[in-house]
N, C-alpha and C. Protein backbone atom coordinates (compact mmCIF):
# COMPACT_ATOMS: atom_id res chain seq x y z
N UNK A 1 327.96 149.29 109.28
CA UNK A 1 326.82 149.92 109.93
C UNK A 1 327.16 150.14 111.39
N UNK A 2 326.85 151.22 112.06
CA UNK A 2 326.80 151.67 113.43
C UNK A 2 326.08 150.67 114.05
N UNK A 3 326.68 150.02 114.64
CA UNK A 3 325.35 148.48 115.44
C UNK A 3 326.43 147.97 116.91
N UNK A 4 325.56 147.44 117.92
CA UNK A 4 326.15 146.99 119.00
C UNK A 4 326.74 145.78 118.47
N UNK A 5 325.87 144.79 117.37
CA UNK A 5 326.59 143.45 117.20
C UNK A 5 325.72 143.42 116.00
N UNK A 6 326.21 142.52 114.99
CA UNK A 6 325.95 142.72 113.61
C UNK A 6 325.97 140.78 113.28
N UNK A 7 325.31 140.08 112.09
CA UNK A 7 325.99 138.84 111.35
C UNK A 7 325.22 139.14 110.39
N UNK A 8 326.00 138.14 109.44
CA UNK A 8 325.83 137.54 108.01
C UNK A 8 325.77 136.81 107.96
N UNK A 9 324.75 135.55 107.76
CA UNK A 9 324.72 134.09 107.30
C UNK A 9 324.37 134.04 105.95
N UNK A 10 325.07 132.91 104.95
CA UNK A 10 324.40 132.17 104.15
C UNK A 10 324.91 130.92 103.99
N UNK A 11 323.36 130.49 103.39
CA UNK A 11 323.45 128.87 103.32
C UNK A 11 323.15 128.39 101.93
N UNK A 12 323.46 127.65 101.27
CA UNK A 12 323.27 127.01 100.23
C UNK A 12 322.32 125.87 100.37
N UNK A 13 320.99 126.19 99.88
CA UNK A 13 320.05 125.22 99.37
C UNK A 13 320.37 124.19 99.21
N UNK A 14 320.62 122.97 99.58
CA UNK A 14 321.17 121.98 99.10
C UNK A 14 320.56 121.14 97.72
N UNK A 15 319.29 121.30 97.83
CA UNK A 15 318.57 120.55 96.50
C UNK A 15 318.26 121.43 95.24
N UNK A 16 317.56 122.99 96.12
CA UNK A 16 317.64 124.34 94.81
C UNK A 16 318.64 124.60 94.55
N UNK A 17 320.20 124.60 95.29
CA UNK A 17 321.11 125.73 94.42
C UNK A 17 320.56 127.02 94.21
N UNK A 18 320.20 127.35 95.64
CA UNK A 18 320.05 128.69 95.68
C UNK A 18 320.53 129.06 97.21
N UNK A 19 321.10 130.43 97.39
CA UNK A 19 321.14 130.72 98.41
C UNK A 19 320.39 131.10 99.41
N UNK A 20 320.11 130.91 100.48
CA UNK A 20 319.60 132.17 101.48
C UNK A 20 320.51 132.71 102.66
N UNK A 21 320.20 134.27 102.74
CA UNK A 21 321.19 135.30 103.26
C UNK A 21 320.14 135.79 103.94
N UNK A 22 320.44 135.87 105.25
CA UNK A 22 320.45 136.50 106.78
C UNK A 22 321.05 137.51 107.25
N UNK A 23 321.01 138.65 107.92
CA UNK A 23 321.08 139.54 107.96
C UNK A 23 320.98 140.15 109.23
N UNK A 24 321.39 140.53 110.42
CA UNK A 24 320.68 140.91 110.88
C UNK A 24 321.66 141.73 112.16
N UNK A 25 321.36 143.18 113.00
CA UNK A 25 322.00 143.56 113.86
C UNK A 25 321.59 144.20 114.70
N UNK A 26 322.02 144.64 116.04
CA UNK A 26 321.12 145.25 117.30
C UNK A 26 321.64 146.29 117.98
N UNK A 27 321.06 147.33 117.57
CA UNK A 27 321.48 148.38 118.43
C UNK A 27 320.74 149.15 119.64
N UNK A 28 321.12 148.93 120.65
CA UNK A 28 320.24 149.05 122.34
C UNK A 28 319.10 148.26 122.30
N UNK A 29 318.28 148.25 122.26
CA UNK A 29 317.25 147.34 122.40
C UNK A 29 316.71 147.30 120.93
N UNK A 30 316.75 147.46 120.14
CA UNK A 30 316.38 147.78 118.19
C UNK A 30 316.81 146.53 117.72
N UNK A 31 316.13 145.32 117.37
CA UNK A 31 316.96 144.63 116.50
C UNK A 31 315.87 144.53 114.97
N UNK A 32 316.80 144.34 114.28
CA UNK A 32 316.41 144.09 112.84
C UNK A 32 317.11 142.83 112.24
N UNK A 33 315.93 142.44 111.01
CA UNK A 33 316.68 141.10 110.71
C UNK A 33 316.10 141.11 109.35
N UNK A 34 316.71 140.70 108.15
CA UNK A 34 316.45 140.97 107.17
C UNK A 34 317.22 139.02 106.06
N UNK A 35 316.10 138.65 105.14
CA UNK A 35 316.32 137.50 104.74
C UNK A 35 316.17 137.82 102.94
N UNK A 36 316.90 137.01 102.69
CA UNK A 36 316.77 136.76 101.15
C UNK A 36 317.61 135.56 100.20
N UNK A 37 317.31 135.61 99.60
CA UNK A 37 317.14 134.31 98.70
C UNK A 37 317.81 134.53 97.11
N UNK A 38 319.17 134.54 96.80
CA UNK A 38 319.51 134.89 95.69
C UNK A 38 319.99 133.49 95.48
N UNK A 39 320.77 133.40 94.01
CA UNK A 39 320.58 132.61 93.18
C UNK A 39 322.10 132.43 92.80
N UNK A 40 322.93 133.00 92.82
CA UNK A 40 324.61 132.35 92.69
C UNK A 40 325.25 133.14 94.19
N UNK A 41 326.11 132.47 94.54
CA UNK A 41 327.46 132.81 95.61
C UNK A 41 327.84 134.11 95.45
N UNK A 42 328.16 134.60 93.98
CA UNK A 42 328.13 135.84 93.29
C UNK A 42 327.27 137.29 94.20
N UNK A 43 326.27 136.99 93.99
CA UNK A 43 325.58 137.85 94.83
C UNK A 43 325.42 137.75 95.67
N UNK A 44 326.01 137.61 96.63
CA UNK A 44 326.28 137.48 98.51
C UNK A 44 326.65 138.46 99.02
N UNK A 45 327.26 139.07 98.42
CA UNK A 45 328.27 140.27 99.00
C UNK A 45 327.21 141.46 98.58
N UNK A 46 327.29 141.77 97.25
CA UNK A 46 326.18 142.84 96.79
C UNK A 46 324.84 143.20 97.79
N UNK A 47 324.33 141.42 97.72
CA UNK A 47 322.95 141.34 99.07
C UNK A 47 323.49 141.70 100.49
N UNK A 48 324.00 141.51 100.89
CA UNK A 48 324.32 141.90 101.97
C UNK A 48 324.82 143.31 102.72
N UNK A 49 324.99 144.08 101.27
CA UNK A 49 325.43 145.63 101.71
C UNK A 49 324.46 145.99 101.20
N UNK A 50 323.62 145.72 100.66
CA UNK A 50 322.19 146.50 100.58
C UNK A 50 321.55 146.04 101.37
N UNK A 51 321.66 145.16 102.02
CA UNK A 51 320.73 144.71 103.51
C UNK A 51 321.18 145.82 104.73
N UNK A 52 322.36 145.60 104.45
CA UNK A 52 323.28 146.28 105.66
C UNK A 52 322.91 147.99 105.40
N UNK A 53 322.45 148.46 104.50
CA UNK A 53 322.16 149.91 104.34
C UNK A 53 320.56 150.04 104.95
N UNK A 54 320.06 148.93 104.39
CA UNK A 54 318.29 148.94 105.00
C UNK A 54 318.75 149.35 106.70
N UNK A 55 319.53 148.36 107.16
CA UNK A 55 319.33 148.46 108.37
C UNK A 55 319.90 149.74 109.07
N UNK A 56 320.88 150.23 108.18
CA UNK A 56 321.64 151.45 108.63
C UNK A 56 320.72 152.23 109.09
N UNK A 57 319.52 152.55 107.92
CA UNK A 57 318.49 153.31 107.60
C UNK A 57 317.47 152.80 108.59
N UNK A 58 317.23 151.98 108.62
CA UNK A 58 316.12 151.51 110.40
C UNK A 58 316.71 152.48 111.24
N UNK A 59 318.14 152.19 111.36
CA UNK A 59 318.16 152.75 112.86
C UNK A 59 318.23 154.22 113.07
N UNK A 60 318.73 155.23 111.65
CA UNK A 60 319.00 156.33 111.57
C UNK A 60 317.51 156.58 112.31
N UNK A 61 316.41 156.11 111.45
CA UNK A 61 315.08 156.80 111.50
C UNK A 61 314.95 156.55 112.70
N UNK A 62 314.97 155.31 113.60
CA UNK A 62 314.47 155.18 115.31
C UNK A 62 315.35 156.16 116.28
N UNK A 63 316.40 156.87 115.75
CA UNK A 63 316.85 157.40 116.55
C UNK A 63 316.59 158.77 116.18
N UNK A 64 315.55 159.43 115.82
CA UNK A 64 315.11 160.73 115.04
C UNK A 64 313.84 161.01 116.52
């Protein structure tokens, strides 16, 4: 994604065995941050480039 500074966190639930994935990046003063909660390691990567497109798409539209 076009962004001044970008991350990816995830953490593993320690008692659910589930993940949660963080998201989030800033471009000029615009930040976005996006969270979710999947269920194997597996889908980390998948979640995260569909996060990373949401946000693509934030910023396309703020800059219209």
């Amino acid at each position: 994604m076009a962004a001044d500074s970008a991350y990816a966190v995830a953490h593993e639930h320690p008692d659910g065995g589930v993940w949660h994935l963080l998201v989030g990046a800033r471009k000029g003063s615009l930040t976005v941050e996006l969270e979710a909660i999947k269920n194997t390691e597996a889908d980390l990567q998948p979640g995260t480039d569909d996060m990373a497109a949401v946000i693509s798409q934030v910023f396309a539209k703020a800059s219209q």
